[in-house]
Protein backbone atom coordinates (compact mmCIF):
# COMPACT_ATOMS: atom_id res chain seq x y z
CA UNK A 1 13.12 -19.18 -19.51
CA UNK A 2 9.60 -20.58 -19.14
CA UNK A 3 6.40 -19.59 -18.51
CA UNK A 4 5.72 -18.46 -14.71
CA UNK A 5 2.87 -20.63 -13.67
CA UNK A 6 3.94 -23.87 -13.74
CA UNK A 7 7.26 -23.09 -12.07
CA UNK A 8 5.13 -21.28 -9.30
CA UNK A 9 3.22 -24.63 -9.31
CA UNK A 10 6.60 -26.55 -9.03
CA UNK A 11 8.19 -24.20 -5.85
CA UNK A 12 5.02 -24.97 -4.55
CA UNK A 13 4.69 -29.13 -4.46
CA UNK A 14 8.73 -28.72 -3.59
CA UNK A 15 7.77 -26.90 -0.62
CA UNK A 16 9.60 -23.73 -2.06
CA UNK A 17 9.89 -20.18 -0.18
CA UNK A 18 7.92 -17.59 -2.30
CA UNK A 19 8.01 -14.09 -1.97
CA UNK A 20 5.28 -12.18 -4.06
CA UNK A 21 4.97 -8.65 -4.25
CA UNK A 22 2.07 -6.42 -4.20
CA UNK A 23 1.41 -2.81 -5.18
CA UNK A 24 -1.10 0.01 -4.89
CA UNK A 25 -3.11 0.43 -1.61
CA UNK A 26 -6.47 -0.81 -0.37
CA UNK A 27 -8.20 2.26 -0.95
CA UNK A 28 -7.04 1.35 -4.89
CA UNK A 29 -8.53 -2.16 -5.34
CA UNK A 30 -11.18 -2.87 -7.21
CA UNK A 31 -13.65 -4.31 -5.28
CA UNK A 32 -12.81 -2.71 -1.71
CA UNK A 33 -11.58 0.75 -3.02
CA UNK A 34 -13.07 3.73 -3.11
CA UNK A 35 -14.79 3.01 -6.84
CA UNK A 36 -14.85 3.96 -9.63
CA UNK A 37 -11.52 6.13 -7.89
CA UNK A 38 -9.31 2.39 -8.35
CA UNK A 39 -7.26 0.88 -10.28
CA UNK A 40 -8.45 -2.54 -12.76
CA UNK A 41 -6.80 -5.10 -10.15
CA UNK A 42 -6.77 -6.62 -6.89
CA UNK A 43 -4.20 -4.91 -4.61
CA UNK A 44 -4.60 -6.77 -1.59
CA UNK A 45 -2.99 -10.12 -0.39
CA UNK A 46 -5.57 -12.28 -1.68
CA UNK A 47 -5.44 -10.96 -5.03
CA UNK A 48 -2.31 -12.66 -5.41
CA UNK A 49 -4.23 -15.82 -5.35
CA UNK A 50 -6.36 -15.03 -8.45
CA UNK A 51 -3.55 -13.00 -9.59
CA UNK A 52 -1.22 -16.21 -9.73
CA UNK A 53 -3.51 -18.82 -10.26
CA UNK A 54 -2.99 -20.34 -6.42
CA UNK A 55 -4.95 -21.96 -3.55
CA UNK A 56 -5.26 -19.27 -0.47
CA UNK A 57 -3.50 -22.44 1.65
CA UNK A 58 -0.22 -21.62 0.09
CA UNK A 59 -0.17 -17.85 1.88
CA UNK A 60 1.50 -18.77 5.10
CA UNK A 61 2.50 -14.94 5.35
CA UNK A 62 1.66 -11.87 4.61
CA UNK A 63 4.15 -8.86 5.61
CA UNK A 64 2.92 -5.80 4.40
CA UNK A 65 4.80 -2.28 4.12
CA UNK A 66 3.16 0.80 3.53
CA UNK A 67 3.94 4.87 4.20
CA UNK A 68 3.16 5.97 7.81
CA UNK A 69 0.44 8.32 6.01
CA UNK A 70 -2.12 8.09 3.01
CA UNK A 71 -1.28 9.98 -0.47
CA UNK A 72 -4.06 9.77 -3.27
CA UNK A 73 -3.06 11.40 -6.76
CA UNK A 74 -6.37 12.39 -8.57
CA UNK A 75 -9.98 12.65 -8.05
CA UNK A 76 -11.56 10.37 -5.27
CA UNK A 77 -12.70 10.23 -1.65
CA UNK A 78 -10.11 10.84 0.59
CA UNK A 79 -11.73 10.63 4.13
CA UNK A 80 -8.79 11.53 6.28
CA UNK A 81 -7.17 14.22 3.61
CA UNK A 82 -5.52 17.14 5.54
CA UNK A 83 -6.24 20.60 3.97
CA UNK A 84 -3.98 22.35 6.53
CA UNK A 85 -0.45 23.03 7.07
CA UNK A 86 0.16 19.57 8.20
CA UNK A 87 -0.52 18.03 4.51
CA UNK A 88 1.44 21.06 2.76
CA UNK A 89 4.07 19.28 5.13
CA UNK A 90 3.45 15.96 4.10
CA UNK A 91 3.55 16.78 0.65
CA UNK A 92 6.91 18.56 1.32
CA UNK A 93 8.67 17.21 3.52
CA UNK A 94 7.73 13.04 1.70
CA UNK A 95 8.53 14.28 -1.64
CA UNK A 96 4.75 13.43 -2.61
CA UNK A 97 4.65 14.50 -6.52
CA UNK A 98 3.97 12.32 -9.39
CA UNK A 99 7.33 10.76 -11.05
CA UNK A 100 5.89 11.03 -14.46
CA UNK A 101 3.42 14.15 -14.28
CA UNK A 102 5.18 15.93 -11.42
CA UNK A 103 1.66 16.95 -9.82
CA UNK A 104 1.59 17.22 -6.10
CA UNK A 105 0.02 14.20 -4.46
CA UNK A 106 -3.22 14.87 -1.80
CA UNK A 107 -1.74 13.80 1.53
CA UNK A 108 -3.56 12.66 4.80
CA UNK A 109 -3.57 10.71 7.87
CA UNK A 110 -3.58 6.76 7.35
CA UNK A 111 -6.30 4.76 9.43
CA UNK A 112 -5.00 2.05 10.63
CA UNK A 113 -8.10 0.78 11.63
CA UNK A 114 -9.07 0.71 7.99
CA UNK A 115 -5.66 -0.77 7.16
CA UNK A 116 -6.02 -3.71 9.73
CA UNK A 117 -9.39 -4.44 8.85
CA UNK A 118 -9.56 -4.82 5.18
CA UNK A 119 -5.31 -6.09 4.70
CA UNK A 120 -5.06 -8.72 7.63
CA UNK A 121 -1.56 -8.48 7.86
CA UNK A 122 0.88 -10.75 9.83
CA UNK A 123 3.52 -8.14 10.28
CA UNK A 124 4.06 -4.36 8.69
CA UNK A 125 6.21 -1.96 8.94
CA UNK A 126 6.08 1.26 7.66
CA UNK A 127 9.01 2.52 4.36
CA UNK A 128 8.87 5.89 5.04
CA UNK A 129 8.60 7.84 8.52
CA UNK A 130 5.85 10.33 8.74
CA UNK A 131 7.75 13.73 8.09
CA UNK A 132 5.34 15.46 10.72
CA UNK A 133 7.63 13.54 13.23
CA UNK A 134 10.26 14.35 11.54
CA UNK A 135 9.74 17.89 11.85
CA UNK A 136 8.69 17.42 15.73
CA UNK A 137 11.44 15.80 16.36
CA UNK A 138 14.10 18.60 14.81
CA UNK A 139 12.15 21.15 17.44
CA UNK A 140 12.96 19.29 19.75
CA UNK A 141 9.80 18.13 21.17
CA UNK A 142 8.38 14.76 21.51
């Protein structure tokens, strides 16, 4: 066992793959977030950089996975939050309730725009498939 940094340093000058992983969203970090509605850390790419004490040149990469819609637990803006059926469907249908508390999480429609703009992915792909297609899809309809 030893400490992390200066076997991150190491993989580095050795031309090592690294995989880092991320959590939270971008409408949680602390200086592009919806504040004071964040959490106390970066949650983008680059905040693996200050994060991990390394040079932005060393990010050759960034794949990023996210939910095909937005969930927010708690107070804060929530521009594209859905009020209607469709959320109580979101909420339903993705499970969308605390793990510790059990309290229903607000659901709405992700903006990719939003998403593009402030993450700067190089790829995505999206964990969990929107369960409003989902239920399209079992009627039948496309």
């Amino acid at each position: 066992m030893r400490e992390p940094f200066g076997r991150l340093q190491e993989a580095l000058h050795n031309q090592e793959h690294i995989v880092l992983e991320g959590a939270q969203a971008a409408l949680l970090d602390t200086d592009w977030g919806t504040y004071p509605y964040c959490t106390a850390s970066n949650t983008l790419a680059g905040g693996a950089c200050a994060g991990l004490g390394i040079a932005p040149r060393w990010i050759q990469r960034v794949i990023g996975v996210a939910k095909a819609y937005t969930t927010r637990v708690g107070s804060g803006p929530m521009p594209t939050e859905l009020f209607d059926a469709a959320g109580k469907t979101l909420l339903e249908a993705g499970q969308e309730f605390g793990t510790v508390t059990g309290r229903p999480r607000r659901c709405g429609r992700c903006c990719p725009r939003r998403r593009r703009s402030i993450r700067r992915w190089s790829s995505g792909a999206a964990t969990t498939p929107s369960p409003m297609g989902a239920r399209r899809h079992s009627r039948g309809t496309s």
